[in-house]
C-alpha atoms as a PDB file:
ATOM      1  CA  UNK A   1      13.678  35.525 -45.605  1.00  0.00           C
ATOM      2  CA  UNK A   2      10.804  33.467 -43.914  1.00  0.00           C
ATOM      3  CA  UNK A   3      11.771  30.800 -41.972  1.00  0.00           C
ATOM      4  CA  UNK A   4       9.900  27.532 -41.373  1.00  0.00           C
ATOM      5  CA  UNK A   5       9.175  26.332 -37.997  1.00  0.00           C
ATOM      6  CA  UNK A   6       9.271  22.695 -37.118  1.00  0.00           C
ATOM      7  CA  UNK A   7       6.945  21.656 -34.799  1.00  0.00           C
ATOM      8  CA  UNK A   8       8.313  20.433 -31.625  1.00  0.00           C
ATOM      9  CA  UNK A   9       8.391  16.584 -30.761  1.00  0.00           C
ATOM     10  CA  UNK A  10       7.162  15.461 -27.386  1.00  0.00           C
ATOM     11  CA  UNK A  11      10.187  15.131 -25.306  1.00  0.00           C
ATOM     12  CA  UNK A  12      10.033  12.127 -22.215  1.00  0.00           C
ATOM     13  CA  UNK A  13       9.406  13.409 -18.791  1.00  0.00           C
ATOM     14  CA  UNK A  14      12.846  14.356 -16.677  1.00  0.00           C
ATOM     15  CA  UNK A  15      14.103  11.581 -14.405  1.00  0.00           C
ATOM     16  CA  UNK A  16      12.848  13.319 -11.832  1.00  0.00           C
ATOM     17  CA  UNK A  17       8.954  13.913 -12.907  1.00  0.00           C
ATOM     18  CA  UNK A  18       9.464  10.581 -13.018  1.00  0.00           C
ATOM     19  CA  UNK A  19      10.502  10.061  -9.519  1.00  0.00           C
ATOM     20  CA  UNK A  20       8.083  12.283  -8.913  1.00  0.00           C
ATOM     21  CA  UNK A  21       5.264  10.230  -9.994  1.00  0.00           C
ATOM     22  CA  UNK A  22       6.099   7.365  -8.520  1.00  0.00           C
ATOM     23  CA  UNK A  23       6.818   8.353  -4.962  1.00  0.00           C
ATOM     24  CA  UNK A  24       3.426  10.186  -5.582  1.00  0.00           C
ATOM     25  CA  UNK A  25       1.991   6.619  -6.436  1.00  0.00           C
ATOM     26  CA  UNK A  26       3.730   4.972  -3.539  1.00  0.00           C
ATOM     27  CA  UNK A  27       2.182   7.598  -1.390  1.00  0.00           C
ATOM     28  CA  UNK A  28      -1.133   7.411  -2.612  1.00  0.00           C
ATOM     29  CA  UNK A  29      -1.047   3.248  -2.311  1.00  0.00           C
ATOM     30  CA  UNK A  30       0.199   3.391   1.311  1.00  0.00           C
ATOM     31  CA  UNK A  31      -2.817   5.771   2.404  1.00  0.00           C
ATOM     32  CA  UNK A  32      -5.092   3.504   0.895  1.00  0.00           C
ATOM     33  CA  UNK A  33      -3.739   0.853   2.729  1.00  0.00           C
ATOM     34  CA  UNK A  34      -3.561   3.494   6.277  1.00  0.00           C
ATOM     35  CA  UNK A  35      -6.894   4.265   5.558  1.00  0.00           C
ATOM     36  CA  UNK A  36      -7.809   0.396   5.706  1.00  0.00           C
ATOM     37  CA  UNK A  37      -6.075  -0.470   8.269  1.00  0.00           C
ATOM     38  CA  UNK A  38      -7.679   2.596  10.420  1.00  0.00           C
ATOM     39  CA  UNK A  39     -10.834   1.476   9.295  1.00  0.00           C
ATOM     40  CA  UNK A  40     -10.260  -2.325  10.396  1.00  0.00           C
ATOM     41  CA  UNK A  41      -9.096  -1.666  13.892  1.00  0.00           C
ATOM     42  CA  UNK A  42     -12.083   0.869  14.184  1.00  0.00           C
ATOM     43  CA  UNK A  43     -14.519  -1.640  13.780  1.00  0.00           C
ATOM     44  CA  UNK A  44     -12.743  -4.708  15.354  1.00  0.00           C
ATOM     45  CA  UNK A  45     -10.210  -2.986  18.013  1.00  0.00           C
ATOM     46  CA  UNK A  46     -10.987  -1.675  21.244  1.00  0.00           C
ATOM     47  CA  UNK A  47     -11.541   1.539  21.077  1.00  0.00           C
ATOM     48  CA  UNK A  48     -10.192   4.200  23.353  1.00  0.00           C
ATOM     49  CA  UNK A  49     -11.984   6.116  25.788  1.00  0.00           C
ATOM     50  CA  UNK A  50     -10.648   9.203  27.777  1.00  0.00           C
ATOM     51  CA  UNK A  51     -10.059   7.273  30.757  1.00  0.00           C
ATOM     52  CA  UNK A  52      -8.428   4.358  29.033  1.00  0.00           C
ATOM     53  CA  UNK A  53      -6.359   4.734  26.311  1.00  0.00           C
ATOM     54  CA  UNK A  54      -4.917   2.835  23.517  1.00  0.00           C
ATOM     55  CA  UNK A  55      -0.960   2.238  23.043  1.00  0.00           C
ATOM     56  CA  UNK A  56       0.349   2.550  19.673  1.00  0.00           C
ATOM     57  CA  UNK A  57       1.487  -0.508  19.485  1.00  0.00           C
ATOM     58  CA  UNK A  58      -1.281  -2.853  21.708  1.00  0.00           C
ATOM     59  CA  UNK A  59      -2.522  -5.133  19.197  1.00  0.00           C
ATOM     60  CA  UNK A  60      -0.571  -6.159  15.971  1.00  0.00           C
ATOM     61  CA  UNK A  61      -3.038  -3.978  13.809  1.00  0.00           C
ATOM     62  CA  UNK A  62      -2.595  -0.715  15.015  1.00  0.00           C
ATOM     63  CA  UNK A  63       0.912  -1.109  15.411  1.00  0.00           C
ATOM     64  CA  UNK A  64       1.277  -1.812  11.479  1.00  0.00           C
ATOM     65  CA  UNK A  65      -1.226   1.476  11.099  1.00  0.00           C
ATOM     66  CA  UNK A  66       1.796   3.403  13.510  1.00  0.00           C
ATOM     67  CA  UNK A  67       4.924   1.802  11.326  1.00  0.00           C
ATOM     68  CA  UNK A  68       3.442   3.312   7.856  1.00  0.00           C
ATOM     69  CA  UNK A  69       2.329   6.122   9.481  1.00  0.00           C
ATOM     70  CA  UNK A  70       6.465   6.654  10.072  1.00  0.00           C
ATOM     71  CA  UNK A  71       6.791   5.515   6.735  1.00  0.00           C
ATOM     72  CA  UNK A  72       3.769   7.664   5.115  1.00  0.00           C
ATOM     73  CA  UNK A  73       5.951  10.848   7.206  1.00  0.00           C
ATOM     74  CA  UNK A  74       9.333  10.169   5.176  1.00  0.00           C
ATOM     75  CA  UNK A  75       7.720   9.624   2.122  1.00  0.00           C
ATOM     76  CA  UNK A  76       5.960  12.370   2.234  1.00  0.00           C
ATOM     77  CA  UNK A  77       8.888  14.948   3.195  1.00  0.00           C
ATOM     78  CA  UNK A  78      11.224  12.567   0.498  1.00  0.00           C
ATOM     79  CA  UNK A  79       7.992  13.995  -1.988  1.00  0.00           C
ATOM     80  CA  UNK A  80       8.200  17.746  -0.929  1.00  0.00           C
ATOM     81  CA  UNK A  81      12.075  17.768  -1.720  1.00  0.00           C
ATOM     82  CA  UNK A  82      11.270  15.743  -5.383  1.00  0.00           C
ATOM     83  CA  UNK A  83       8.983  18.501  -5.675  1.00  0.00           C
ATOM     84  CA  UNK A  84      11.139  21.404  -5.061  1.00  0.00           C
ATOM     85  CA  UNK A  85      14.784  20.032  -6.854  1.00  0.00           C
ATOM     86  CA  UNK A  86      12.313  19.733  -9.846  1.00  0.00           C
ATOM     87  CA  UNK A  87      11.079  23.160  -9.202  1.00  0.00           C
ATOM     88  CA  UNK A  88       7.831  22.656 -10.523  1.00  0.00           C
ATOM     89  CA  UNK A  89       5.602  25.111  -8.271  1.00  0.00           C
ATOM     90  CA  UNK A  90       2.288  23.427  -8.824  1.00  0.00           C
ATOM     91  CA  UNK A  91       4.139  19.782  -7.231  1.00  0.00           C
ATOM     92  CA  UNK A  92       5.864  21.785  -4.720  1.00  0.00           C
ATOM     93  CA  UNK A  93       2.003  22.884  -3.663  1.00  0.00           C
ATOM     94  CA  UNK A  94       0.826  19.558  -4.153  1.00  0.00           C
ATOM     95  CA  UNK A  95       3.441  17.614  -2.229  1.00  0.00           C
ATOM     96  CA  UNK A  96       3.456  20.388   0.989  1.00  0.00           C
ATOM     97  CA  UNK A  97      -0.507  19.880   0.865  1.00  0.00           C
ATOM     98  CA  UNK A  98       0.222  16.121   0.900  1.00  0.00           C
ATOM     99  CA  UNK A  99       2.827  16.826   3.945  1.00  0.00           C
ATOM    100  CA  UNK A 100       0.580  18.941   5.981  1.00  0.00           C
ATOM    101  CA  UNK A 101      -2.435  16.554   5.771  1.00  0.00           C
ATOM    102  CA  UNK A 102      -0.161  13.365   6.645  1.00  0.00           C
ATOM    103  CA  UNK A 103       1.229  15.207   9.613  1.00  0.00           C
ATOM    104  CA  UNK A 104      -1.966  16.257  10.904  1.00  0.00           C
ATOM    105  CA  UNK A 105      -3.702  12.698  10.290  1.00  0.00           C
ATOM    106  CA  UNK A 106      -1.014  11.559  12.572  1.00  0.00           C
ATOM    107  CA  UNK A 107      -1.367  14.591  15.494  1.00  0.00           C
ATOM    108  CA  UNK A 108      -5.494  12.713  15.401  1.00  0.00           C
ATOM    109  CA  UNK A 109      -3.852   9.584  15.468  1.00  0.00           C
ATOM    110  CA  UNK A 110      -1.839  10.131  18.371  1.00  0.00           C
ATOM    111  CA  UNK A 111      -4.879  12.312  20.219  1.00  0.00           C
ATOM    112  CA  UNK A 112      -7.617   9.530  19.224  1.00  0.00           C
ATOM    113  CA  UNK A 113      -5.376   7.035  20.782  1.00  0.00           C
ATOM    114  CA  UNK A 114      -5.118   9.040  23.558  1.00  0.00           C
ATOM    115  CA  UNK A 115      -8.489   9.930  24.452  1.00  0.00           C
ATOM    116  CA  UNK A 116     -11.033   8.334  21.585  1.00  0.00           C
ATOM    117  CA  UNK A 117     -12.215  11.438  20.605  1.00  0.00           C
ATOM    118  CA  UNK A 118     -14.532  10.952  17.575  1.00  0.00           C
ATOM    119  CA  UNK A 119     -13.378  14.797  16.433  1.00  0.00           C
ATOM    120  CA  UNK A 120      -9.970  13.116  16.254  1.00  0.00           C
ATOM    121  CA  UNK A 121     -11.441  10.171  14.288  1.00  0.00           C
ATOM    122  CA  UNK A 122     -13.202  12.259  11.812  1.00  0.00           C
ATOM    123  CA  UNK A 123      -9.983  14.612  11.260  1.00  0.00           C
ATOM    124  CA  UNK A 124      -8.068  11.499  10.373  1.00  0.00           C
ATOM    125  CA  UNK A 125     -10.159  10.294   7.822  1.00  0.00           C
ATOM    126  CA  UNK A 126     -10.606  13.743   6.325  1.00  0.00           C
ATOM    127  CA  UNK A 127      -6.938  14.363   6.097  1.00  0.00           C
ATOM    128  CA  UNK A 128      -6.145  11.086   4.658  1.00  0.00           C
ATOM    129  CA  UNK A 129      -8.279  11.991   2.230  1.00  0.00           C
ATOM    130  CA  UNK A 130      -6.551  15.631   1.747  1.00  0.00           C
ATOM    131  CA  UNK A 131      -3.320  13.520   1.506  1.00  0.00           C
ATOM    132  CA  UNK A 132      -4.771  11.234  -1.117  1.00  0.00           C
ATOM    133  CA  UNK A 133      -5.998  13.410  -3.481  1.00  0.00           C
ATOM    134  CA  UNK A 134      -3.350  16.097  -2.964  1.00  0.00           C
ATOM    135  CA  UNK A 135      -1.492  12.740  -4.262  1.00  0.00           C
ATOM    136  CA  UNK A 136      -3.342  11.850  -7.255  1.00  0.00           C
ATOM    137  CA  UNK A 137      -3.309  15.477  -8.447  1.00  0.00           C
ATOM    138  CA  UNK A 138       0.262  15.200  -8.366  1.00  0.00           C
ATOM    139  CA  UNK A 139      -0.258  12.184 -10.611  1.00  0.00           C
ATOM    140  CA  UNK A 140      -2.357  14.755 -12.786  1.00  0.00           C
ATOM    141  CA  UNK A 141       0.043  16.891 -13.021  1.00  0.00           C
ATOM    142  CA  UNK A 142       3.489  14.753 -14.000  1.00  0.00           C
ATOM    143  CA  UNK A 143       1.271  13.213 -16.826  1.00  0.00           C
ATOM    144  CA  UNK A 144       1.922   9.164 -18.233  1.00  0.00           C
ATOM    145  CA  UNK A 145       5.511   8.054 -19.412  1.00  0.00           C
ATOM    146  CA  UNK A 146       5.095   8.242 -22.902  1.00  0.00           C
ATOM    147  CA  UNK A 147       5.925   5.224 -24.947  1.00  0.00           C
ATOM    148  CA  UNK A 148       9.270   4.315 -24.940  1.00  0.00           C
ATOM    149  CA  UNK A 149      10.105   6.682 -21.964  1.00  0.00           C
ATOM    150  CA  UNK A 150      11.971   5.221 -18.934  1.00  0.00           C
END
């Protein structure tokens, strides 16, 4: 007897590559908004030098730049456990990437404030933008909602 096959319906993403996305989204949103903020005080803050440094929280720019930072840090560990209760190895990848860079772009932070090492500058940048797109492939990779999907 041959059976027939019936093709398969696309089926909504799980709650969670929902989740998923969107804390991928927020993520990617608040380091565009880091990465402004960096840029702003670099241009109009005083810059560090290695004999004077710069608190974290001196002027009211940088110390917005400092809070998402903390912010930027949860949501990006909150991302790495989405990642692995979903078990989906490629967002697990994606998200630690996203982790690693964040944390890093903060150990510049803190050393650029610290001594105004350009190195220190450059490294932040360059990991935000690790973080970012590490972030957008993650948005890649859980897809659109589909029509009618919550």
């Amino acid at each position: 007897m041959a059976t027939k096959s019936v093709p398969s319906t696309p089926t909504a993403p799980a709650p969670q590559t929902s989740r998923i996305r969107m804390a991928s989204f927020g993520a990617l949103t608040m380091l565009i908004i880091q990465f402004i903020l960096g840029t702003a005080y670099a241009i109009y803050g005083t810059a560090p030098t290695s004999t004077q440094p710069v608190g974290l929280f001196s002027t009211p720019l940088l110390a917005v730049h400092v809070i998402l930072g903390i912010l930027l840090v949860v949501a990006a560990i909150m991302l790495v456990v989405r990642s692995v209760q979903a078990r989906s190895r490629p967002l697990v990848v994606a998200s630690a990437i996203g982790l690693l860079a964040v944390l890093g772009a903060c150990g510049a932070g803190s050393a650029f404030t610290g001594t105004g090492s350009n190195g220190a500058s450059l490294a932040m940048a360059l990991l935000t933008a690790v973080a970012m797109l590490a972030y957008a492939i993650s948005l890649v990779i859980t897809g659109t909602p589909r029509a009618g999907a919550r």
